[in-house]
Protein backbone atom coordinates (compact mmCIF):
# COMPACT_ATOMS: atom_id res chain seq x y z
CA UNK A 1 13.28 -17.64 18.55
CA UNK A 2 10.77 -16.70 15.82
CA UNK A 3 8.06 -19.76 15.59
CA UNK A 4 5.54 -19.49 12.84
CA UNK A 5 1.80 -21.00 13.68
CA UNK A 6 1.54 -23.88 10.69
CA UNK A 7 -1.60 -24.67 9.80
CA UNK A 8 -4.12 -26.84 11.53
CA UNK A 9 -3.73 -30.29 9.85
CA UNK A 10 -6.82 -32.57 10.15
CA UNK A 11 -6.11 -35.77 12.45
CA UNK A 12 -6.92 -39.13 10.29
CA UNK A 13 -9.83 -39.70 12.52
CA UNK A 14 -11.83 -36.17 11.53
CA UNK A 15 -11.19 -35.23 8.30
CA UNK A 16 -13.53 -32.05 7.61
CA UNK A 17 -15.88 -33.20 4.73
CA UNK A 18 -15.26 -36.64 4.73
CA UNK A 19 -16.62 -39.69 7.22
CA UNK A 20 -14.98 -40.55 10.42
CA UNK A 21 -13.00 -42.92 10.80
CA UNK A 22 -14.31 -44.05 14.64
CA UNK A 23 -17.65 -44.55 12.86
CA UNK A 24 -18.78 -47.98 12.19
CA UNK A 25 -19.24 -48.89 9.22
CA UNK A 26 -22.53 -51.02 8.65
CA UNK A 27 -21.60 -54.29 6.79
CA UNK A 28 -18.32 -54.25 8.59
CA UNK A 29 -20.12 -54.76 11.89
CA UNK A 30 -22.77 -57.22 10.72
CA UNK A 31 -20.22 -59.26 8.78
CA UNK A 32 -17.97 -59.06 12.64
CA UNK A 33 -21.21 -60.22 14.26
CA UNK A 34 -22.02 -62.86 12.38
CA UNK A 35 -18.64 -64.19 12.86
CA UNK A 36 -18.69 -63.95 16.39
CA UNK A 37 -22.21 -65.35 16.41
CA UNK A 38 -21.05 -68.45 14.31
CA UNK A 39 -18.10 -68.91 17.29
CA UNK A 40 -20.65 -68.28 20.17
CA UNK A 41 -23.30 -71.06 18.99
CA UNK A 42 -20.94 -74.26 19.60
CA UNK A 43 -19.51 -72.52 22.01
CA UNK A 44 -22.49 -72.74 24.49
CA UNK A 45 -23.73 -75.95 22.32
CA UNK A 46 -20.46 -77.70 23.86
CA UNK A 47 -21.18 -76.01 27.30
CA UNK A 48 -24.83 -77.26 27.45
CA UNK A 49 -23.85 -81.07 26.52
CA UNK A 50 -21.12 -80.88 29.17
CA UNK A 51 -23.05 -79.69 31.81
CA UNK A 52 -25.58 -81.98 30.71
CA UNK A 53 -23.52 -85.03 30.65
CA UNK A 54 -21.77 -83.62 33.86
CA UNK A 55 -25.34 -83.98 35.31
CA UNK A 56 -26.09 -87.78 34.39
CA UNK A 57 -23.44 -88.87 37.04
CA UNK A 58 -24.55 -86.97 40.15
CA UNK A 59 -26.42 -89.69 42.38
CA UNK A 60 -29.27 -88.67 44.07
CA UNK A 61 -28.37 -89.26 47.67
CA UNK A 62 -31.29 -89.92 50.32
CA UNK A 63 -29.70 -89.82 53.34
CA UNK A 64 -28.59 -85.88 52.98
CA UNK A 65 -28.71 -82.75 51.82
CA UNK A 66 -26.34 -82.72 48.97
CA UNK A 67 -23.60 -79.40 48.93
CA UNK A 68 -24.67 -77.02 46.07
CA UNK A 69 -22.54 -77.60 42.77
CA UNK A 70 -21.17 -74.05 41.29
CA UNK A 71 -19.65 -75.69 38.42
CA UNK A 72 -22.61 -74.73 36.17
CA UNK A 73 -23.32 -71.38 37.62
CA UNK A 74 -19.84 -70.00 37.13
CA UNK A 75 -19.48 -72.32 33.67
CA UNK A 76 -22.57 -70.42 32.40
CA UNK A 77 -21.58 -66.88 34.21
CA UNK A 78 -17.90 -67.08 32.32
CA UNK A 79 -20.04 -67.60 29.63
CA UNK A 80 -22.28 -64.73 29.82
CA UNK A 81 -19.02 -62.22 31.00
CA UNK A 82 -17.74 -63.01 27.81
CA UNK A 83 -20.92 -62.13 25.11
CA UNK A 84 -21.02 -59.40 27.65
CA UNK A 85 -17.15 -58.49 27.01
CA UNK A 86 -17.69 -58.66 23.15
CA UNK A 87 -21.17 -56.46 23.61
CA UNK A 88 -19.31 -53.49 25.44
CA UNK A 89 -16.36 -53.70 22.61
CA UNK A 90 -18.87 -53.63 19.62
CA UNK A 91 -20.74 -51.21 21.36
CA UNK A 92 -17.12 -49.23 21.62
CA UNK A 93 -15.78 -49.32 18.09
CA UNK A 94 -19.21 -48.06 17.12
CA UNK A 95 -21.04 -51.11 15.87
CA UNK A 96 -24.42 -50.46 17.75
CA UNK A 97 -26.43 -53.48 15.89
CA UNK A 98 -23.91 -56.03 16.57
CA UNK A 99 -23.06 -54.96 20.02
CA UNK A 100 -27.36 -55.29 20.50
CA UNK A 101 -27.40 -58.36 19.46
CA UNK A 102 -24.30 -59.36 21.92
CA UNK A 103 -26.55 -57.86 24.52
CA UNK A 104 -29.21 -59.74 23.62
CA UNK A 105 -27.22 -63.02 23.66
CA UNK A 106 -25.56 -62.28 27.00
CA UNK A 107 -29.42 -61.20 28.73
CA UNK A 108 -30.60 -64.93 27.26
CA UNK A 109 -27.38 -66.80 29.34
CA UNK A 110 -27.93 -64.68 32.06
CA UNK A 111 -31.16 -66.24 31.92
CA UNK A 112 -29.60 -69.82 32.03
CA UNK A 113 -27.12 -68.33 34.57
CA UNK A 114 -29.81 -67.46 36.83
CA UNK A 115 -31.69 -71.03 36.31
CA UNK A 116 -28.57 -73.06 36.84
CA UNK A 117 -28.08 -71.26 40.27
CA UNK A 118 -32.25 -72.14 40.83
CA UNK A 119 -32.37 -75.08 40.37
CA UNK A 120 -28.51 -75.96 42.32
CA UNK A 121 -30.09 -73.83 45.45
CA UNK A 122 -33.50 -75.60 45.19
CA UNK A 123 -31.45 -78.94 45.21
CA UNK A 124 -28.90 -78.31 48.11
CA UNK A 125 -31.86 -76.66 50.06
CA UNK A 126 -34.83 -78.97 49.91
CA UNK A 127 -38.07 -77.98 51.79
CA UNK A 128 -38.58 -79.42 55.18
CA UNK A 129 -40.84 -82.41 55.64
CA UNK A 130 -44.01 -82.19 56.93
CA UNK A 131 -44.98 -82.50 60.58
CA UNK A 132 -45.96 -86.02 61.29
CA UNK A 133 -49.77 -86.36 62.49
CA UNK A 134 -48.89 -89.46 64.49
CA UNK A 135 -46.58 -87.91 65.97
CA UNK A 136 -46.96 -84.11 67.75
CA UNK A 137 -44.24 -81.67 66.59
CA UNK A 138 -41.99 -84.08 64.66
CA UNK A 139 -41.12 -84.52 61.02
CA UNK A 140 -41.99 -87.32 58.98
CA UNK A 141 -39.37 -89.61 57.96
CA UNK A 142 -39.28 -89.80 54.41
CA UNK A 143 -40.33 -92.91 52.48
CA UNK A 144 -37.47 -95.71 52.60
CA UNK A 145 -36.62 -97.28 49.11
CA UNK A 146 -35.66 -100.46 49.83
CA UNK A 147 -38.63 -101.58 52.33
CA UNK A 148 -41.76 -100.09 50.48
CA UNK A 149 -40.96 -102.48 47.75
């Protein structure tokens, strides 16, 4: 069996003297971001007026500590896996501006991640009342609604 070596033939993705393919191209990528940027704005615009609106009907209940509501936290955490999803496949097909400005966008709802889960922590966990001076050791009641009318 007599096999002849043929010669090397370039793979579409390095052709000697020419660009690669796997290289981004410039306007491609900015043209993609934009796009994607353009989806992403309503996209959290309709996720802040939700949560927003979701917020108006919580009643602020005196007579306990209310449980701590995830809903925005993982709302706004989906939202931030998924800029971050879109970042890492920019970043991938070799579009380094537009997957910086994904990161960017996903390090700003991180930021609103980290707030929502603030502020629901700082109002499922309120700070203990102060000791009562009347009264050695024991915490004041707080202030009743309906009698200091």
């Amino acid at each position: 069996m007599n096999v002849e070596p043929r010669p090397h033939l370039p793979t579409p993705g390095r052709r000697p003297g020419g660009p690669s393919v796997w290289r981004g191209d410039g306007f491609a990528g900015g043209c993609v971001s934009l796009i994607v940027l353009l989806i992403e704005i309503p996209v959290a615009i309709l996720l802040g007026l939700s949560l927003s609106v979701r917020g108006w009907g919580r009643a602020d209940d005196l007579s306990g500590t209310p449980a701590m509501d995830w809903v925005p936290v993982l709302w706004l955490g989906g939202f931030t896996l998924g800029v971050l999803a879109v970042a890492v496949v920019f970043l991938r097909s070799a579009h380094p501006y537009a997957g910086a400005v994904q990161l960017l966008i996903a390090a700003m709802a991180l930021v609103f991640t980290i707030t929502a889960w603030h502020e629901e922590y700082e109002r499922a966990h309120p700070a203990p009342l102060p000791t009562c001076p009347t009264r050695a050791g024991t915490p004041c009641a707080p202030p009743d609604p309906v009698t200091d009318r």
